[in-house]
Protein backbone atom coordinates (compact mmCIF):
# COMPACT_ATOMS: atom_id res chain seq x y z
CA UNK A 1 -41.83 -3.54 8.95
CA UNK A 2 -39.80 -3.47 11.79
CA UNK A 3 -39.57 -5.12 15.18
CA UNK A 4 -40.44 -8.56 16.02
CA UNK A 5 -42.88 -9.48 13.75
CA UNK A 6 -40.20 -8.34 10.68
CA UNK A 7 -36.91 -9.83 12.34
CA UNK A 8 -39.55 -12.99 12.59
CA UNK A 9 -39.32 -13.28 8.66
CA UNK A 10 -35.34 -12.63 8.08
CA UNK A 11 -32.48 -15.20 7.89
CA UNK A 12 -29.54 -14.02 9.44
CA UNK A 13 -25.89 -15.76 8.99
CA UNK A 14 -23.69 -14.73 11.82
CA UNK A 15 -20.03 -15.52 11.18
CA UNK A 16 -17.39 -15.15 13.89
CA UNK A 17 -14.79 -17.06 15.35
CA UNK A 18 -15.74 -16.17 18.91
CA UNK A 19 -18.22 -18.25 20.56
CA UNK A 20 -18.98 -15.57 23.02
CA UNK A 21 -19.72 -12.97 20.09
CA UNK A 22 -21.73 -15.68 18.29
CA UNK A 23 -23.99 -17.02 20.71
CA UNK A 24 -24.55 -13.15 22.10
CA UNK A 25 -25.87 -12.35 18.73
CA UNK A 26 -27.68 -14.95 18.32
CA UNK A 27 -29.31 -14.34 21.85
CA UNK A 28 -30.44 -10.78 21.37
CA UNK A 29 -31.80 -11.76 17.58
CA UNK A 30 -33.68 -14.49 19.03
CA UNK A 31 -34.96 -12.48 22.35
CA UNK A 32 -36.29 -9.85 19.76
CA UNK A 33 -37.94 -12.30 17.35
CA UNK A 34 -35.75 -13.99 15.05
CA UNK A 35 -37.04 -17.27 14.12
CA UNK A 36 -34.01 -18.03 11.79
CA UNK A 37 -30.73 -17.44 12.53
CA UNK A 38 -27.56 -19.81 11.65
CA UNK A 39 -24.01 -19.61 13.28
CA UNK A 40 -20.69 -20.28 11.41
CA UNK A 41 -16.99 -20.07 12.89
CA UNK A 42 -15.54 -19.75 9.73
CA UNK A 43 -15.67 -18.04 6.52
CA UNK A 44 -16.23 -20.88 4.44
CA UNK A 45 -18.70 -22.63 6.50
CA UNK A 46 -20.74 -20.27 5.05
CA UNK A 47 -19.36 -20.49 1.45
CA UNK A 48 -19.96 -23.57 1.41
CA UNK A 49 -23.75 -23.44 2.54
CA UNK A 50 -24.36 -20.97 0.08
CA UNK A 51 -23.10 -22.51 -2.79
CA UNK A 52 -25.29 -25.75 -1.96
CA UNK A 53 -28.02 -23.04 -2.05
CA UNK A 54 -28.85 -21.79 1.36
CA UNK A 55 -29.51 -17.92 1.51
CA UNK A 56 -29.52 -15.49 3.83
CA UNK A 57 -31.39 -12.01 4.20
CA UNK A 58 -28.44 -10.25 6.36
CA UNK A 59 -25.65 -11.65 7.16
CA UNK A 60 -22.89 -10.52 9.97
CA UNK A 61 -19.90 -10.90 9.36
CA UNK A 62 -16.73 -10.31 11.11
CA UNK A 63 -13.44 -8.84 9.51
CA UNK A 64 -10.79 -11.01 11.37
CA UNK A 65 -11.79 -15.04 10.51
CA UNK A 66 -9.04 -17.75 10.80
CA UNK A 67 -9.45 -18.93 7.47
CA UNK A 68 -10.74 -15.91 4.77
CA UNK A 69 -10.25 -12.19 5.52
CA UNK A 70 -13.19 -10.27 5.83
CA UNK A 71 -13.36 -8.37 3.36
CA UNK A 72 -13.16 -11.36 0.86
CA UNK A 73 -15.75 -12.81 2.07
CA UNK A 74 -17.65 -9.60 1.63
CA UNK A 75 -16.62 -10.03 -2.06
CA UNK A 76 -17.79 -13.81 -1.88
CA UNK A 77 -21.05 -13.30 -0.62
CA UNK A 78 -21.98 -10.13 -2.82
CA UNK A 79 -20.77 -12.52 -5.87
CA UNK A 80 -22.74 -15.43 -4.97
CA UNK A 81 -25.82 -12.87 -3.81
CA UNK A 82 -25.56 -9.20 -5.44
CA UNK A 83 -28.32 -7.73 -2.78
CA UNK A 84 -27.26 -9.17 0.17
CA UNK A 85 -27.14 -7.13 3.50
CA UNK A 86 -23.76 -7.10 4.78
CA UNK A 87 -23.37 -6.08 8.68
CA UNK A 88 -19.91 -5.60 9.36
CA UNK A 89 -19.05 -5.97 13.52
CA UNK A 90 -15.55 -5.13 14.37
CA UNK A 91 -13.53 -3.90 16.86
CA UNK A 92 -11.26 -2.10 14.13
CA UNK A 93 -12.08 1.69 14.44
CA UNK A 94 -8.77 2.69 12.18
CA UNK A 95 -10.21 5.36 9.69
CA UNK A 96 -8.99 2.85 6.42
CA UNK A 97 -11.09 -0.23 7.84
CA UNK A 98 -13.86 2.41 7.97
CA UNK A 99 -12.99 3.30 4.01
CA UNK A 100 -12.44 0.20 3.07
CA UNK A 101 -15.86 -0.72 4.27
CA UNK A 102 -17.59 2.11 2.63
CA UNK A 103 -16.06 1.55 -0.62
CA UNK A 104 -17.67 -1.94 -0.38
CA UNK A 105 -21.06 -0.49 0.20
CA UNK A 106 -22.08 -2.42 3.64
CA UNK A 107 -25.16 -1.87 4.80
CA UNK A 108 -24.05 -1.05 8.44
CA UNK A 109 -21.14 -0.77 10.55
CA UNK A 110 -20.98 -1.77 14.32
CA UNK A 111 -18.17 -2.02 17.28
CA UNK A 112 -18.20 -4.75 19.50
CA UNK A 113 -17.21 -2.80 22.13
CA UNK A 114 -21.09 -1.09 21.74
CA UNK A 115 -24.44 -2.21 22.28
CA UNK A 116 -24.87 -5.61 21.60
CA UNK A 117 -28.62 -4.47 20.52
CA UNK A 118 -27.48 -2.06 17.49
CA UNK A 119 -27.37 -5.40 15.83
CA UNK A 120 -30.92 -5.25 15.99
CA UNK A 121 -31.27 -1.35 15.22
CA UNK A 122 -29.18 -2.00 12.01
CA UNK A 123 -31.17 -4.34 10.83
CA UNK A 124 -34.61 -2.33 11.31
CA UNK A 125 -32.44 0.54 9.76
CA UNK A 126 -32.03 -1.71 6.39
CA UNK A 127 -35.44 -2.60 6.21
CA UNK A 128 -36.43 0.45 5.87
CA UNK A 129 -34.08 1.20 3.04
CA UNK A 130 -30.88 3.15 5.33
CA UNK A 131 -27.75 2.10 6.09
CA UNK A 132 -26.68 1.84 9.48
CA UNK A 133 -23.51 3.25 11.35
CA UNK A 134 -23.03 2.99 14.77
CA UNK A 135 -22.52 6.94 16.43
CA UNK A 136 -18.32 6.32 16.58
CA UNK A 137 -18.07 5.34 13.07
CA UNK A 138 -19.81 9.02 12.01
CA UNK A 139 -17.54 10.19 14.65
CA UNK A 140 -14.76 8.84 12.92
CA UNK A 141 -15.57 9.80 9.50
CA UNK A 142 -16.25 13.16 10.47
CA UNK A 143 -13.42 13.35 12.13
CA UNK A 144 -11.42 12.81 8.79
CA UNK A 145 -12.88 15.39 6.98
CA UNK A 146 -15.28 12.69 5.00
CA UNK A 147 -17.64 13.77 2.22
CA UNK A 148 -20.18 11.11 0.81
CA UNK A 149 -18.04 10.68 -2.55
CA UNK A 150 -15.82 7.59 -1.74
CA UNK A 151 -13.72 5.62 -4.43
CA UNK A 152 -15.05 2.72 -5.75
CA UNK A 153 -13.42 -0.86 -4.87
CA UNK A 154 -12.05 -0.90 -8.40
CA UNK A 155 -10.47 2.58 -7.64
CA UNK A 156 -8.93 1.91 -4.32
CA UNK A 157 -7.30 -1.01 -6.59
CA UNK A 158 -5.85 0.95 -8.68
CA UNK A 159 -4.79 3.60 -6.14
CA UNK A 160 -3.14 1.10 -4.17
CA UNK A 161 -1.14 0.07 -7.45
CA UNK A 162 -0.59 4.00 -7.92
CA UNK A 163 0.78 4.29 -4.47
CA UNK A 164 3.61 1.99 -4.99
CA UNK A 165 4.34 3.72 -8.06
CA UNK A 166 2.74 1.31 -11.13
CA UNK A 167 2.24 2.93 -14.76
CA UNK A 168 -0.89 2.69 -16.10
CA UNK A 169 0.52 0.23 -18.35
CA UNK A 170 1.57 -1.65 -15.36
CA UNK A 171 -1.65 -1.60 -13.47
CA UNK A 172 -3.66 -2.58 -16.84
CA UNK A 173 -1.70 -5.41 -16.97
CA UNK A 174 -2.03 -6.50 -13.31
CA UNK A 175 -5.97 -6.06 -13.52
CA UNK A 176 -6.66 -7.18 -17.33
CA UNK A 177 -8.13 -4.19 -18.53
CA UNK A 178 -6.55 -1.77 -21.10
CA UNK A 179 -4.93 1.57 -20.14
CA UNK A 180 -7.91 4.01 -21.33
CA UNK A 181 -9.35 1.83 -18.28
CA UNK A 182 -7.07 2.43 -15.81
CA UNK A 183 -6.72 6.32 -16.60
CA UNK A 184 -10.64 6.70 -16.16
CA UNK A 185 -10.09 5.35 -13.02
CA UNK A 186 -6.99 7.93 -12.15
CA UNK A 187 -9.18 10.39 -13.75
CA UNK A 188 -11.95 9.83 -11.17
CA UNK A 189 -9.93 9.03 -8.06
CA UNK A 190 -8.12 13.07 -8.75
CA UNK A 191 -11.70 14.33 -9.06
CA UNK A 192 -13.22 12.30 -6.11
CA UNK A 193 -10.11 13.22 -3.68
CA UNK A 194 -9.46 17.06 -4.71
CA UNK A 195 -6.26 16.16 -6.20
CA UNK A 196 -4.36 18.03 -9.18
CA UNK A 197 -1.51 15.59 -10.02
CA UNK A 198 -0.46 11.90 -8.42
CA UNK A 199 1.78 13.19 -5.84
CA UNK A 200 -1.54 15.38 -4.23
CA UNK A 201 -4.05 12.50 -4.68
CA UNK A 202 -1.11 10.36 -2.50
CA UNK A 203 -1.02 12.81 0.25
CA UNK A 204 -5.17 13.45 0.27
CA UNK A 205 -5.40 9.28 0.12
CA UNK A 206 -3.48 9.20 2.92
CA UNK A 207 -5.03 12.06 4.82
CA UNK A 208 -8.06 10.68 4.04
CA UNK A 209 -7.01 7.18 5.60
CA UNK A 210 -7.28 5.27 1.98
CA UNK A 211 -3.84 4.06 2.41
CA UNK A 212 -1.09 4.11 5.13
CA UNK A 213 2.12 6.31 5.53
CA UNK A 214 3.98 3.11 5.71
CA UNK A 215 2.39 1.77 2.83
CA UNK A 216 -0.47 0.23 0.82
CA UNK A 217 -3.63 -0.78 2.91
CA UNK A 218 -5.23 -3.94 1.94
């Protein structure tokens, strides 16, 4: 389904701290058929609504919120709802947002500084089983040499830990797992990044915009 008659049936969570972002959102879901749509300001406005037992079909989310970071609450909702649809909209177009984000497997991507109506467009996109990026995220990626094999969140943890130069031992400890553990996950980030040794799998992270020059990206 897609259109008015599927938007009609959805319950969409809109979080963002702006009330200009908020209420345009909620305008163009409404103008194309959305029947159900619920605004929140903060992060755990919606936390708390969901874990009274409110549920949402999509919810959009944006990264900078005055109380949780954005990508927490990402973590929050998928823990309190494992399939949820997560739009992300953002005016961050740096190359490690964009990893980040993929590594947390949202459904779509948009800039606020586009088409208020992708909103829409993503979410016909998801219900036909795609995820949705807006043209300058592709851009972006493609850009930075991407490839469709991206580290998983638990791997980005440990290569953050890697990058400010943990052992194994150390970064078992940190996460509560045991060493075999960690050095699957080294194991997978050299074979998922090209990388032959720790040294090359810093430089491709950082080529690849997993982590900063300057440091750690988190």
């Amino acid at each position: 389904m897609t259109g008015k008659s599927a938007l009609s049936q959805m319950k969409i969570a809109v979080v963002d701290d702006h009330d200009l972002i908020r209420e345009g959102f909620n305008s163009i879901l409404v103008n194309n058929g959305a029947d159900d749509v619920e605004k929140y300001s903060t992060a755990m406005a919606l936390i708390e609504q969901l874990d009274a037992g409110k549920s949402f079909d999509f919810y959009v989310i944006d990264l900078e919120l005055p109380d949780i970071d954005g990508f927490v609450l990402i973590e929050m909702i998928r823990a309190r709802n494992p399939v949820a649809h997560i739009i992300v909209s953002t005016v961050h177009d740096e190359i490690w947002t964009l990893r980040k984000l993929l590594a947390r497997d949202v459904n779509a991507i948009i800039y606020k500084s586009g088409d208020g109506n992708e909103i829409v467009m993503a979410i016909n996109e998801i219900l036909k089983g795609n995820n949705y990026y807006c043209d300058a995220v592709h851009k972006a990626l493609k850009s930075a040499c991407d490839n469709s094999v991206h580290p998983s969140s638990r791997e980005l943890e440990v290569l953050y830990q890697i990058a400010q130069g943990k052992t194994s031992r150390e970064i078992a400890a940190a996460m509560f797992v045991t060493e075999n553990t960690i050095e699957a996950h080294r194991k997978a980030l050299l074979s998922k990044l090209g990388a032959v040794n720790v040294a090359d799998l810093i430089v491709k992270a950082i080529e690849r915009g997993y982590i900063r020059k300057s440091g750690v990206i988190r």
